[in-house]
PDB file of N, CA and C in Angstrom:
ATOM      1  N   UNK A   1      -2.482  31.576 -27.782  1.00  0.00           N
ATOM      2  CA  UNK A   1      -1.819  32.083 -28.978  1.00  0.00           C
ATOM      3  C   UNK A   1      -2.108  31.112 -30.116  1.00  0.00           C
ATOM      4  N   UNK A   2      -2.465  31.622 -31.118  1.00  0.00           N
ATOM      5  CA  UNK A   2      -2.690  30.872 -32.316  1.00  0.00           C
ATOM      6  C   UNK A   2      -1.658  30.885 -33.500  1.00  0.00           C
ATOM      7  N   UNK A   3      -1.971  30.229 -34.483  1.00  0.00           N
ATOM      8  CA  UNK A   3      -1.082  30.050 -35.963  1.00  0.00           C
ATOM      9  C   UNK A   3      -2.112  30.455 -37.078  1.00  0.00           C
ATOM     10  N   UNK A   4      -1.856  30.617 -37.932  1.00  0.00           N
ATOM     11  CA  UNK A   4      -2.927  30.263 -38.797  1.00  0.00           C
ATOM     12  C   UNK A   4      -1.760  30.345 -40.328  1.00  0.00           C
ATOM     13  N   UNK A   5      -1.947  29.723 -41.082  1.00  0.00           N
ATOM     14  CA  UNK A   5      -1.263  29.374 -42.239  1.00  0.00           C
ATOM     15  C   UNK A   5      -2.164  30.210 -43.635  1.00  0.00           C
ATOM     16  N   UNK A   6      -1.690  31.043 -44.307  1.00  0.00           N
ATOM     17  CA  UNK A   6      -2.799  31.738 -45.069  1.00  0.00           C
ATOM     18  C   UNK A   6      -1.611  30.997 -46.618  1.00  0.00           C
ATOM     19  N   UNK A   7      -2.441  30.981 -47.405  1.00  0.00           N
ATOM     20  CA  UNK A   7      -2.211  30.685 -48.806  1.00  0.00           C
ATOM     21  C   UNK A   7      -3.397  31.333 -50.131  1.00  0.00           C
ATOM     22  N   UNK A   8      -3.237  32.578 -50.127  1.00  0.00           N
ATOM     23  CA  UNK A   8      -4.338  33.192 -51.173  1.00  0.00           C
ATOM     24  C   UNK A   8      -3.588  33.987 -52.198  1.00  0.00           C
ATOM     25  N   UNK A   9      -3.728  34.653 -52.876  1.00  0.00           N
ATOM     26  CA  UNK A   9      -3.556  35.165 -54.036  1.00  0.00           C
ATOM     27  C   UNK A   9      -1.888  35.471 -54.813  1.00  0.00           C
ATOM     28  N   UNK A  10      -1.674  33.517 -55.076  1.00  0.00           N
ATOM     29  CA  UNK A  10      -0.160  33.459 -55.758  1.00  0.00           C
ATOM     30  C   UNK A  10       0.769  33.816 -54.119  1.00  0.00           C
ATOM     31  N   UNK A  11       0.754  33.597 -53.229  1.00  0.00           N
ATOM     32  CA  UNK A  11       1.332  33.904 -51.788  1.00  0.00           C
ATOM     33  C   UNK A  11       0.906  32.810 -50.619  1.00  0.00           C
ATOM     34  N   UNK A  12       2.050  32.848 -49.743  1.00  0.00           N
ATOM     35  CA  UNK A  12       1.447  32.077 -48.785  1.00  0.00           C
ATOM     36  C   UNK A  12       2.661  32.096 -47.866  1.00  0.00           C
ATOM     37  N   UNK A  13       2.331  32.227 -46.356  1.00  0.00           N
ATOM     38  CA  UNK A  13       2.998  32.014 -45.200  1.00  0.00           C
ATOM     39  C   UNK A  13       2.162  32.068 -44.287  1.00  0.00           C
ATOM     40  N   UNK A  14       2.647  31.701 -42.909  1.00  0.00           N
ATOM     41  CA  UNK A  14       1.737  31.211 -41.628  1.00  0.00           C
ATOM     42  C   UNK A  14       2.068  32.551 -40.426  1.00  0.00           C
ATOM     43  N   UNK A  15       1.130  32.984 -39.801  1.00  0.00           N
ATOM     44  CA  UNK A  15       1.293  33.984 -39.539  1.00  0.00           C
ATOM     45  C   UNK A  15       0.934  33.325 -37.396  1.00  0.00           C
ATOM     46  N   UNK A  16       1.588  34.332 -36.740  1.00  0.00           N
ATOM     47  CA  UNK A  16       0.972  34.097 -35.265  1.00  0.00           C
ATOM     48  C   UNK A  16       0.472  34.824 -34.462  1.00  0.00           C
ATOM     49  N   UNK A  17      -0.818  34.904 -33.859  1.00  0.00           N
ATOM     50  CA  UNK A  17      -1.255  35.997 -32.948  1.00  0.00           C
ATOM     51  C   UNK A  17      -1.910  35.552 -31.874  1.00  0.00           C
ATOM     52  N   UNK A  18      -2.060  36.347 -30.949  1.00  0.00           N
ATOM     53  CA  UNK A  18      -2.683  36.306 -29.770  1.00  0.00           C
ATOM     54  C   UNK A  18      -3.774  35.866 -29.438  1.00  0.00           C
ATOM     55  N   UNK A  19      -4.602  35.905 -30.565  1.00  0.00           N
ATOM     56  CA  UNK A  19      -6.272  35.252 -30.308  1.00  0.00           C
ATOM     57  C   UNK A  19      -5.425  33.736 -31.172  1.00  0.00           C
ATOM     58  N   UNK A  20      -6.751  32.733 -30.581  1.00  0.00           N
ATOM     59  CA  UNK A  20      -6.837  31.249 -31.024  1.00  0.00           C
ATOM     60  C   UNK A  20      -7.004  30.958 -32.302  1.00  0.00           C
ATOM     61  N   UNK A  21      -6.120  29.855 -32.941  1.00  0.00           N
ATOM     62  CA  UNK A  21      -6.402  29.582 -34.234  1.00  0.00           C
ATOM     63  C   UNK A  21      -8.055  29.709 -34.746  1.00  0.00           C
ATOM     64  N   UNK A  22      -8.950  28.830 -34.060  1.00  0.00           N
ATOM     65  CA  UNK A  22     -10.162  28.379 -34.006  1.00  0.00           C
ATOM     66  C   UNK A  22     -10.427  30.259 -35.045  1.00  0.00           C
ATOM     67  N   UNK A  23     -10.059  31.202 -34.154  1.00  0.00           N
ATOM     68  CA  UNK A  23     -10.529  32.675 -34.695  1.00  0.00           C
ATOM     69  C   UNK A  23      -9.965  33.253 -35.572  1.00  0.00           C
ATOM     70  N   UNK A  24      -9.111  32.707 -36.040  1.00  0.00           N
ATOM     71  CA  UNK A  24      -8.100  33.231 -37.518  1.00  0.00           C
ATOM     72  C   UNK A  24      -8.692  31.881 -38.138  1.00  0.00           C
ATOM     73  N   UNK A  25      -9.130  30.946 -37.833  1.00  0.00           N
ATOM     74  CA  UNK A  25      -9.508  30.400 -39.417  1.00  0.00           C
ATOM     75  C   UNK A  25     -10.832  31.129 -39.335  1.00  0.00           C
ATOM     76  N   UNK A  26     -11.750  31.321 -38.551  1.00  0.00           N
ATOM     77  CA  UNK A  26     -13.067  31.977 -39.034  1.00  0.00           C
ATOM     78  C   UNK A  26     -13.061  33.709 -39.686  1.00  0.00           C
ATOM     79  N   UNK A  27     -11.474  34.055 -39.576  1.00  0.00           N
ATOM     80  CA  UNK A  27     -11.758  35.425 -40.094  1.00  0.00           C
ATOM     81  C   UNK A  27     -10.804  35.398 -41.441  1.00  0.00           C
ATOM     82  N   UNK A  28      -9.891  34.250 -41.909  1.00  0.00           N
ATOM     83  CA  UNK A  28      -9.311  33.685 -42.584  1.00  0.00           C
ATOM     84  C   UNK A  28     -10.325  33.128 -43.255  1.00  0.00           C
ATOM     85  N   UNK A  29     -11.056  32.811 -43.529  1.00  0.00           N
ATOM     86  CA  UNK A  29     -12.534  32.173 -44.208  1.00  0.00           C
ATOM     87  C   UNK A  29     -13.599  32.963 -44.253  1.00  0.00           C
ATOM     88  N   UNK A  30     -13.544  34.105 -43.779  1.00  0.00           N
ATOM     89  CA  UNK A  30     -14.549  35.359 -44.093  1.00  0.00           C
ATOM     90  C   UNK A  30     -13.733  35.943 -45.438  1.00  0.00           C
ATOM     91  N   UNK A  31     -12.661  36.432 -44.823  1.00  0.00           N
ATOM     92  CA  UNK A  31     -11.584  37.152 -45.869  1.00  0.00           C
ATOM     93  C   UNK A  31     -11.683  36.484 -47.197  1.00  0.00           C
ATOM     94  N   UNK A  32     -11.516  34.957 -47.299  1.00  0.00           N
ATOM     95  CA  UNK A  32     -11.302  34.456 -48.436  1.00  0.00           C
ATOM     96  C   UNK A  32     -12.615  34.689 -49.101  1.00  0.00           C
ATOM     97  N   UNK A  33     -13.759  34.604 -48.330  1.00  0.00           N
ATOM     98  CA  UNK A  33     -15.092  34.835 -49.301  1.00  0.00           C
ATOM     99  C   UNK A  33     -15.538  35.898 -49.709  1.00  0.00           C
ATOM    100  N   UNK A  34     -14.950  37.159 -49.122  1.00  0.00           N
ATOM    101  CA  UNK A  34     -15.001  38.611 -49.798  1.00  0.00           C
ATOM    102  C   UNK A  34     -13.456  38.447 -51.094  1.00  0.00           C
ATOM    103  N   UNK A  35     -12.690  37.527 -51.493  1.00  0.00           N
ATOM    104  CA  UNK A  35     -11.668  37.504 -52.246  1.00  0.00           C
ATOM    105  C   UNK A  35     -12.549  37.471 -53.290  1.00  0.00           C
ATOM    106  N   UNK A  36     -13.229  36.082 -52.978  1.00  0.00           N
ATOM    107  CA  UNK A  36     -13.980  35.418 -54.120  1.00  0.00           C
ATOM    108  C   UNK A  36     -15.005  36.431 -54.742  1.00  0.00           C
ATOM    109  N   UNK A  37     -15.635  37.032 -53.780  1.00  0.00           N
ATOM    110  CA  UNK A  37     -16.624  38.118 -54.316  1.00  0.00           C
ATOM    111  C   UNK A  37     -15.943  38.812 -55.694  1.00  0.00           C
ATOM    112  N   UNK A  38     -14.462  39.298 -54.945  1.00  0.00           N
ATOM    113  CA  UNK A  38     -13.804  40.260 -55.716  1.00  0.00           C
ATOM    114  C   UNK A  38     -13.480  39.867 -57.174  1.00  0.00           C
ATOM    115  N   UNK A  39     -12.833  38.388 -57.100  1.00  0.00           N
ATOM    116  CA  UNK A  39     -12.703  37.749 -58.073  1.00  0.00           C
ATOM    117  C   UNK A  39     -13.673  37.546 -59.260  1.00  0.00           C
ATOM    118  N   UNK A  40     -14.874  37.644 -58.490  1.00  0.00           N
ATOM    119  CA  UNK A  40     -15.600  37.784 -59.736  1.00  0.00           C
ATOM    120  C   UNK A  40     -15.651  38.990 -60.884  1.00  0.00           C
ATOM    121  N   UNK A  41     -15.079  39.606 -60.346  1.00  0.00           N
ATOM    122  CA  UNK A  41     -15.278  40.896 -61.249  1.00  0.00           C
ATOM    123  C   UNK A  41     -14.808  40.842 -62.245  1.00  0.00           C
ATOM    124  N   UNK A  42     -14.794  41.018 -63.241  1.00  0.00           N
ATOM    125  CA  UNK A  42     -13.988  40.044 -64.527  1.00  0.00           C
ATOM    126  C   UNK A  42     -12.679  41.242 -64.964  1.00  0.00           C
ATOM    127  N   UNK A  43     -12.738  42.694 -64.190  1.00  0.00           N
ATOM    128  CA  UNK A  43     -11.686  43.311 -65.031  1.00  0.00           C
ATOM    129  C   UNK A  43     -10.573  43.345 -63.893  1.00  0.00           C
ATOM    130  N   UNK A  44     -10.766  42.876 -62.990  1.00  0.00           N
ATOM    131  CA  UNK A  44      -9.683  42.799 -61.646  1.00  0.00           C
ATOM    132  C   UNK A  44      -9.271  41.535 -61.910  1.00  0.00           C
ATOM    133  N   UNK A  45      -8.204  41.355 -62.494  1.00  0.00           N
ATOM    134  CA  UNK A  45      -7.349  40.045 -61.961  1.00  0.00           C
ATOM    135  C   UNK A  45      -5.891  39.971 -61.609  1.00  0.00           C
ATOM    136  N   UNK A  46      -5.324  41.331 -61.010  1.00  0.00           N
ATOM    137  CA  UNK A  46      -4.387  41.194 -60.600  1.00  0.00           C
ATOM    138  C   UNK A  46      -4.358  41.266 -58.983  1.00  0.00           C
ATOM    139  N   UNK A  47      -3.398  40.516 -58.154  1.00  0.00           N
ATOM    140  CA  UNK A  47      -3.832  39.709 -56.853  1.00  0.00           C
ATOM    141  C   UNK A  47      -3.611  40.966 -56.173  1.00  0.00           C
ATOM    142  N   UNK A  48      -2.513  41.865 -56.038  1.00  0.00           N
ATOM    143  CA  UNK A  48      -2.956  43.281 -54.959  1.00  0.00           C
ATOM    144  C   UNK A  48      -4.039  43.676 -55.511  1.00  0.00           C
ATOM    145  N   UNK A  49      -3.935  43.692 -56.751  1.00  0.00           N
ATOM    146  CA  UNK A  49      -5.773  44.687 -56.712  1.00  0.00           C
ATOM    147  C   UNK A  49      -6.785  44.342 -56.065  1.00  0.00           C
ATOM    148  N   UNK A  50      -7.014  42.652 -56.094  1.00  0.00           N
ATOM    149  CA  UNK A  50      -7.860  42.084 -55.151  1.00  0.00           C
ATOM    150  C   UNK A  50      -7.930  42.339 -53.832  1.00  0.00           C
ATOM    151  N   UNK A  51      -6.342  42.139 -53.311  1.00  0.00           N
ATOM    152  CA  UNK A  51      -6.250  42.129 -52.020  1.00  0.00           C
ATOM    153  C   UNK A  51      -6.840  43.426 -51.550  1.00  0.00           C
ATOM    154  N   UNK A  52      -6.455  44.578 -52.060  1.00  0.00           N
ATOM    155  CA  UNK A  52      -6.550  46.041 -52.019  1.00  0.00           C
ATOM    156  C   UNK A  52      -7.932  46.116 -51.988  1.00  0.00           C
ATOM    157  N   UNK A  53      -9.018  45.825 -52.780  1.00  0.00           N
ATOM    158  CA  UNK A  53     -10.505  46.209 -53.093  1.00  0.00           C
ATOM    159  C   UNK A  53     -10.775  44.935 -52.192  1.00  0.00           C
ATOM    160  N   UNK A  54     -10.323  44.113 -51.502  1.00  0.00           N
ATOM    161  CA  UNK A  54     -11.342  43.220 -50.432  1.00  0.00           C
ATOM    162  C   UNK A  54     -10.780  44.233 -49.309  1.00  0.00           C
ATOM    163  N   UNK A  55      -9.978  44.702 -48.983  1.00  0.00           N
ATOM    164  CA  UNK A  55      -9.546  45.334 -47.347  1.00  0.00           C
ATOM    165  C   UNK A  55     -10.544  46.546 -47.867  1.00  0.00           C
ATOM    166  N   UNK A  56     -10.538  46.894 -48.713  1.00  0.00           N
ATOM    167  CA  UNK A  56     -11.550  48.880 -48.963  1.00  0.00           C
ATOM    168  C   UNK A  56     -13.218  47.770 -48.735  1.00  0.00           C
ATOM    169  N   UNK A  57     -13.512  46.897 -48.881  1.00  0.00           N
ATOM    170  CA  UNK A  57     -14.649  46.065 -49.211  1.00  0.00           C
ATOM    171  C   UNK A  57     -15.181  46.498 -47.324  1.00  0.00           C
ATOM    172  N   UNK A  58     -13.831  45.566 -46.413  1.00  0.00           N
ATOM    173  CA  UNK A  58     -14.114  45.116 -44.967  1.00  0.00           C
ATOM    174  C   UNK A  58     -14.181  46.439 -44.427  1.00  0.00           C
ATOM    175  N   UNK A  59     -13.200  47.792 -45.015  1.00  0.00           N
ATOM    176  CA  UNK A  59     -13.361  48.587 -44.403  1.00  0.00           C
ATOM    177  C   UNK A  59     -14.378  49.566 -44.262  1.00  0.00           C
ATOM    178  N   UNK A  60     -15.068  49.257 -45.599  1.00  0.00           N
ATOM    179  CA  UNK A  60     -16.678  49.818 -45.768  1.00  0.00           C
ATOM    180  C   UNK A  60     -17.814  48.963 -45.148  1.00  0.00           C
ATOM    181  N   UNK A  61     -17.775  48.097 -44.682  1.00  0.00           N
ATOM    182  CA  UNK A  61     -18.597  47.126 -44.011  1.00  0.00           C
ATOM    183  C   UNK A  61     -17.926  47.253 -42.634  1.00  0.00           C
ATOM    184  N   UNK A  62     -16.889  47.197 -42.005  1.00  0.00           N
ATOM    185  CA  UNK A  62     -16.683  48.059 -40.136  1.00  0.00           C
ATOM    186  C   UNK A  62     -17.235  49.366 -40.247  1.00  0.00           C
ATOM    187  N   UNK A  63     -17.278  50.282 -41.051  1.00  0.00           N
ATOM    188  CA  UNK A  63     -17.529  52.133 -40.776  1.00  0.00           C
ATOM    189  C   UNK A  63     -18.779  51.941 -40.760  1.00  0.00           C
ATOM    190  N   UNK A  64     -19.517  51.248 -41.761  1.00  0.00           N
ATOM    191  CA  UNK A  64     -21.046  51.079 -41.637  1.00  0.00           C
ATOM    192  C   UNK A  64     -21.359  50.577 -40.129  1.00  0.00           C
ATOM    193  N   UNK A  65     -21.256  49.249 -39.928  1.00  0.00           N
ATOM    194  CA  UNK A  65     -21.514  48.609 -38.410  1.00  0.00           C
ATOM    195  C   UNK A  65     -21.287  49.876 -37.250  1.00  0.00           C
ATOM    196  N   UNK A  66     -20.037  50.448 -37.308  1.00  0.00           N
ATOM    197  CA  UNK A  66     -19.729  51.099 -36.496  1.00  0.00           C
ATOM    198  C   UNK A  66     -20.344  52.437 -36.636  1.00  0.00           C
ATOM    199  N   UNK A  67     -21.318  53.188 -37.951  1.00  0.00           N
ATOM    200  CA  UNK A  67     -22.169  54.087 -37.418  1.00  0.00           C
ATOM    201  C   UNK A  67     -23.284  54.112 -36.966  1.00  0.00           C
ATOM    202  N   UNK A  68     -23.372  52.326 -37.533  1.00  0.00           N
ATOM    203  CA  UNK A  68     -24.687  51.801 -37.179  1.00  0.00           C
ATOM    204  C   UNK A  68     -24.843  51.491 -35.279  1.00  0.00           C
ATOM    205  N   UNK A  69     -23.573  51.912 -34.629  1.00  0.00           N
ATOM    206  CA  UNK A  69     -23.601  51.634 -33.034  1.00  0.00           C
ATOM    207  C   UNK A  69     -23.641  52.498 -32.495  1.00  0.00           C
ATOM    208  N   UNK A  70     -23.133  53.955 -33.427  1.00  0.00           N
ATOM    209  CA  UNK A  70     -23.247  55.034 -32.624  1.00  0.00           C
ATOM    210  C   UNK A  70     -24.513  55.454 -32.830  1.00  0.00           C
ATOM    211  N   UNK A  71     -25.558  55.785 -34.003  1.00  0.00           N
ATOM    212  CA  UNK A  71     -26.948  55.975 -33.934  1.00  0.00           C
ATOM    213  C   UNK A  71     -27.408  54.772 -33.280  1.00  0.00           C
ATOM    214  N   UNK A  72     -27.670  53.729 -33.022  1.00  0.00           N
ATOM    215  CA  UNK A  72     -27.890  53.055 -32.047  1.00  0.00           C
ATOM    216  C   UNK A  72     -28.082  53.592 -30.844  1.00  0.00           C
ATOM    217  N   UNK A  73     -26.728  53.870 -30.132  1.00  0.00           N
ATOM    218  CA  UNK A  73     -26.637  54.568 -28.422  1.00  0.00           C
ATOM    219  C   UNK A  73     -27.228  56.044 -28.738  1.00  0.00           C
ATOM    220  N   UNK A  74     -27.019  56.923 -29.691  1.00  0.00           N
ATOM    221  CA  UNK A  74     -28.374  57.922 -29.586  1.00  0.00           C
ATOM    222  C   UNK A  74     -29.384  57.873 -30.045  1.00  0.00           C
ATOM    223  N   UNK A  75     -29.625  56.805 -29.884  1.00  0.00           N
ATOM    224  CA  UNK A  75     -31.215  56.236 -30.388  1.00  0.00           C
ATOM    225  C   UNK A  75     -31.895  56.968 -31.853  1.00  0.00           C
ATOM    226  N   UNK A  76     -31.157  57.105 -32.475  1.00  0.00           N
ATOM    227  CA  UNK A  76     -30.910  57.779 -33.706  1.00  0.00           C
ATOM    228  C   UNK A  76     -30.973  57.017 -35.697  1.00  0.00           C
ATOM    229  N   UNK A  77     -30.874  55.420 -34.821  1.00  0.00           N
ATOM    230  CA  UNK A  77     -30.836  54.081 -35.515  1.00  0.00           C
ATOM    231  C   UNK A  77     -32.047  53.831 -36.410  1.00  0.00           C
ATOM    232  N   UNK A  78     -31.872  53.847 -37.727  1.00  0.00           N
ATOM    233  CA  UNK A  78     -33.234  53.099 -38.446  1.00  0.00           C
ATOM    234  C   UNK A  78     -32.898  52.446 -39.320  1.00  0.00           C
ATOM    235  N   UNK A  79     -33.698  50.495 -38.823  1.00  0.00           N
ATOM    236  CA  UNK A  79     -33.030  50.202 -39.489  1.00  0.00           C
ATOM    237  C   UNK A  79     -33.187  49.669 -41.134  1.00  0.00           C
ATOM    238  N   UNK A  80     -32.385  48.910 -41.823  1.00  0.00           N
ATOM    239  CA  UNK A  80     -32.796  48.872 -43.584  1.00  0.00           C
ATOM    240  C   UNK A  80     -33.629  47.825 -43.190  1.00  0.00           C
ATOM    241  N   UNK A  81     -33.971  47.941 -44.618  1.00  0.00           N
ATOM    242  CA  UNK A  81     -35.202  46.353 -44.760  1.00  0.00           C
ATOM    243  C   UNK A  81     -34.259  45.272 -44.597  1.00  0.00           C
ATOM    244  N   UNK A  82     -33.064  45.367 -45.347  1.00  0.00           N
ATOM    245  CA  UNK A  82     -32.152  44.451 -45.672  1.00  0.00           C
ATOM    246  C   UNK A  82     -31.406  43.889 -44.356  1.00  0.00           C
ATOM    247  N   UNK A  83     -31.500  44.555 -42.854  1.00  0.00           N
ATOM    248  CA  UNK A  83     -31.356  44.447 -41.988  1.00  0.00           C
ATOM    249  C   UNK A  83     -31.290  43.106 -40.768  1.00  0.00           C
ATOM    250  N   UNK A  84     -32.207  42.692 -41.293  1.00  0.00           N
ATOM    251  CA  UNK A  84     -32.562  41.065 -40.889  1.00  0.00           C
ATOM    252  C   UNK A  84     -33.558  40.445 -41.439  1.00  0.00           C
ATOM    253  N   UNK A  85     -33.552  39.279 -41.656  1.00  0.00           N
ATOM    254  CA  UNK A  85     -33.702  38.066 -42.367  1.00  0.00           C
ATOM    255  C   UNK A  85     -35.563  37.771 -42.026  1.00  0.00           C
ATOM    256  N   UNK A  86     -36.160  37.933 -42.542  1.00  0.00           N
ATOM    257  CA  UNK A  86     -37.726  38.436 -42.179  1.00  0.00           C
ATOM    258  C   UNK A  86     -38.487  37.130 -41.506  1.00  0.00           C
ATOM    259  N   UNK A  87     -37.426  35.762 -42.104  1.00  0.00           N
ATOM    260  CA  UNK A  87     -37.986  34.519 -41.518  1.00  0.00           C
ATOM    261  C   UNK A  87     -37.791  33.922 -40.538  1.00  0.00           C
ATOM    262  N   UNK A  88     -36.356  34.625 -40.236  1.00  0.00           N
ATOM    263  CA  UNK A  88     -35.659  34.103 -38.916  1.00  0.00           C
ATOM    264  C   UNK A  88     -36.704  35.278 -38.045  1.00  0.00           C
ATOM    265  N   UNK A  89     -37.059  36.415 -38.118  1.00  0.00           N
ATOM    266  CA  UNK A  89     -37.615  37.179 -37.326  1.00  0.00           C
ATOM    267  C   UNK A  89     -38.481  36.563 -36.738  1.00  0.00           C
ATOM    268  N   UNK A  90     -39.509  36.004 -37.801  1.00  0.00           N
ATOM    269  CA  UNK A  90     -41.064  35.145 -38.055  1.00  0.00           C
ATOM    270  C   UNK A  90     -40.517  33.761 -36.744  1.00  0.00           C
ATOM    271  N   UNK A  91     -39.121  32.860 -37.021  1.00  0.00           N
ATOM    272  CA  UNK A  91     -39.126  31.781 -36.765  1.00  0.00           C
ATOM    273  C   UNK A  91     -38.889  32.273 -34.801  1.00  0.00           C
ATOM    274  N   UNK A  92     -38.247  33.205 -34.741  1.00  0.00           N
ATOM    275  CA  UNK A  92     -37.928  33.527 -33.138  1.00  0.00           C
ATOM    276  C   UNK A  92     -39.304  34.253 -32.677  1.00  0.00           C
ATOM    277  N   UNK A  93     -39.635  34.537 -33.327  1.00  0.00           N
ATOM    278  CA  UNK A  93     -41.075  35.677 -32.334  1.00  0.00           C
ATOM    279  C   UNK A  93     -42.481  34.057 -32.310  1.00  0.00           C
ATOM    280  N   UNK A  94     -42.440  33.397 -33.386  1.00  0.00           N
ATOM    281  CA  UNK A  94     -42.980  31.894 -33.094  1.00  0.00           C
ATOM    282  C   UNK A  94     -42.448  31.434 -31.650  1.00  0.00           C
ATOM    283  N   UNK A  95     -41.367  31.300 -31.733  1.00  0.00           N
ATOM    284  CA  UNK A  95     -40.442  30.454 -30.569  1.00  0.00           C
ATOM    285  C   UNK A  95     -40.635  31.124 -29.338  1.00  0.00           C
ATOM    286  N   UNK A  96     -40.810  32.369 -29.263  1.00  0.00           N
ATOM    287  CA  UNK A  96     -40.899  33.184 -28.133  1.00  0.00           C
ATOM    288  C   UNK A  96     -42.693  33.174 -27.368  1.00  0.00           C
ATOM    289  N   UNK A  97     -43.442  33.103 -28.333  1.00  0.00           N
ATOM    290  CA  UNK A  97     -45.201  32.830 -28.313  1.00  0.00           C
ATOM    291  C   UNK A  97     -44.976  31.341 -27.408  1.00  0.00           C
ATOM    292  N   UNK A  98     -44.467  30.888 -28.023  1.00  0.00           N
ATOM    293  CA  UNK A  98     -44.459  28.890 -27.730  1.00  0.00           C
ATOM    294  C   UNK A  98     -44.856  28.737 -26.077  1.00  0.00           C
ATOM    295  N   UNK A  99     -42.905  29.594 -26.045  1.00  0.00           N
ATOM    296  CA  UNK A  99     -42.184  29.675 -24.730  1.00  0.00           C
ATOM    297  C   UNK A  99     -43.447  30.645 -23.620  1.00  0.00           C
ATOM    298  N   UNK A 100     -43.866  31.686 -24.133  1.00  0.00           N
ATOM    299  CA  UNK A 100     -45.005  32.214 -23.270  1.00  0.00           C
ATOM    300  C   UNK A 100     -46.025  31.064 -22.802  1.00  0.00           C
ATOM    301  N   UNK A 101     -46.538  30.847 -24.161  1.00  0.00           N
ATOM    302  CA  UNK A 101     -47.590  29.968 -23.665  1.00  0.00           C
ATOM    303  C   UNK A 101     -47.213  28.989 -23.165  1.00  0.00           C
ATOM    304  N   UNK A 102     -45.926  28.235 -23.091  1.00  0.00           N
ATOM    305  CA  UNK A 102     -45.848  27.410 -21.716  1.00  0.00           C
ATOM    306  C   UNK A 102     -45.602  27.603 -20.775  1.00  0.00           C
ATOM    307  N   UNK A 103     -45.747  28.964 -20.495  1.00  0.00           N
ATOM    308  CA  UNK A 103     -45.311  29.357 -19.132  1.00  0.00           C
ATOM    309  C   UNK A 103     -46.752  29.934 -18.348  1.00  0.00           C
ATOM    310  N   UNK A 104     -47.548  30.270 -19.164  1.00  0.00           N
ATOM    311  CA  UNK A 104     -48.862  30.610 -19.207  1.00  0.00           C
ATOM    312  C   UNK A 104     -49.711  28.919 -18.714  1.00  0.00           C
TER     313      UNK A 104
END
């Protein structure tokens, strides 16, 4: 069971749940960086509005992932360019050649 202490927009109390702190500060520190996103917007500066347009933010980023799993399992999936990182692709398919050829 975890704690996690939240302090964001003019508010703050410590909240407790079932998963480990270690995992409410990493989703407590996701959250805050979709705040900041929000914050930038220069005509939103009242703190529910924020709060409100970061939860519509996460909830458009789970529906995506999550149609992105069901075309997935019917093999139905294609994916964006924007999809993965073209260097990390480059740096693991290197790493994977390496690993052949030392096994070779």
């Amino acid at each position: 069971m975890g704690q996690l202490r939240i302090d964001l927009l003019n508010t703050n109390f410590t909240i407790q749940a079932t998963e480990d702190s270690e995992y409410l500060e990493k989703l407590y520190g996701y959250y805050k960086r979709i705040i900041e996103d929000v914050q930038k917007i220069d005509t939103i500066k009242n703190p529910t509005q924020i709060a409100i347009l970061s939860g519509i933010m996460l909830c458009d980023e789970l529906y995506k992932e999550k149609q992105n799993k069901v075309a997935l399992e019917n093999g139905t999936y294609v994916p964006a360019d924007n999809d993965f990182d073209k260097a990390e692709l480059e740096r693991k398919t290197l790493e994977m050649i390496a690993k052949i050829d030392k096994v070779l």
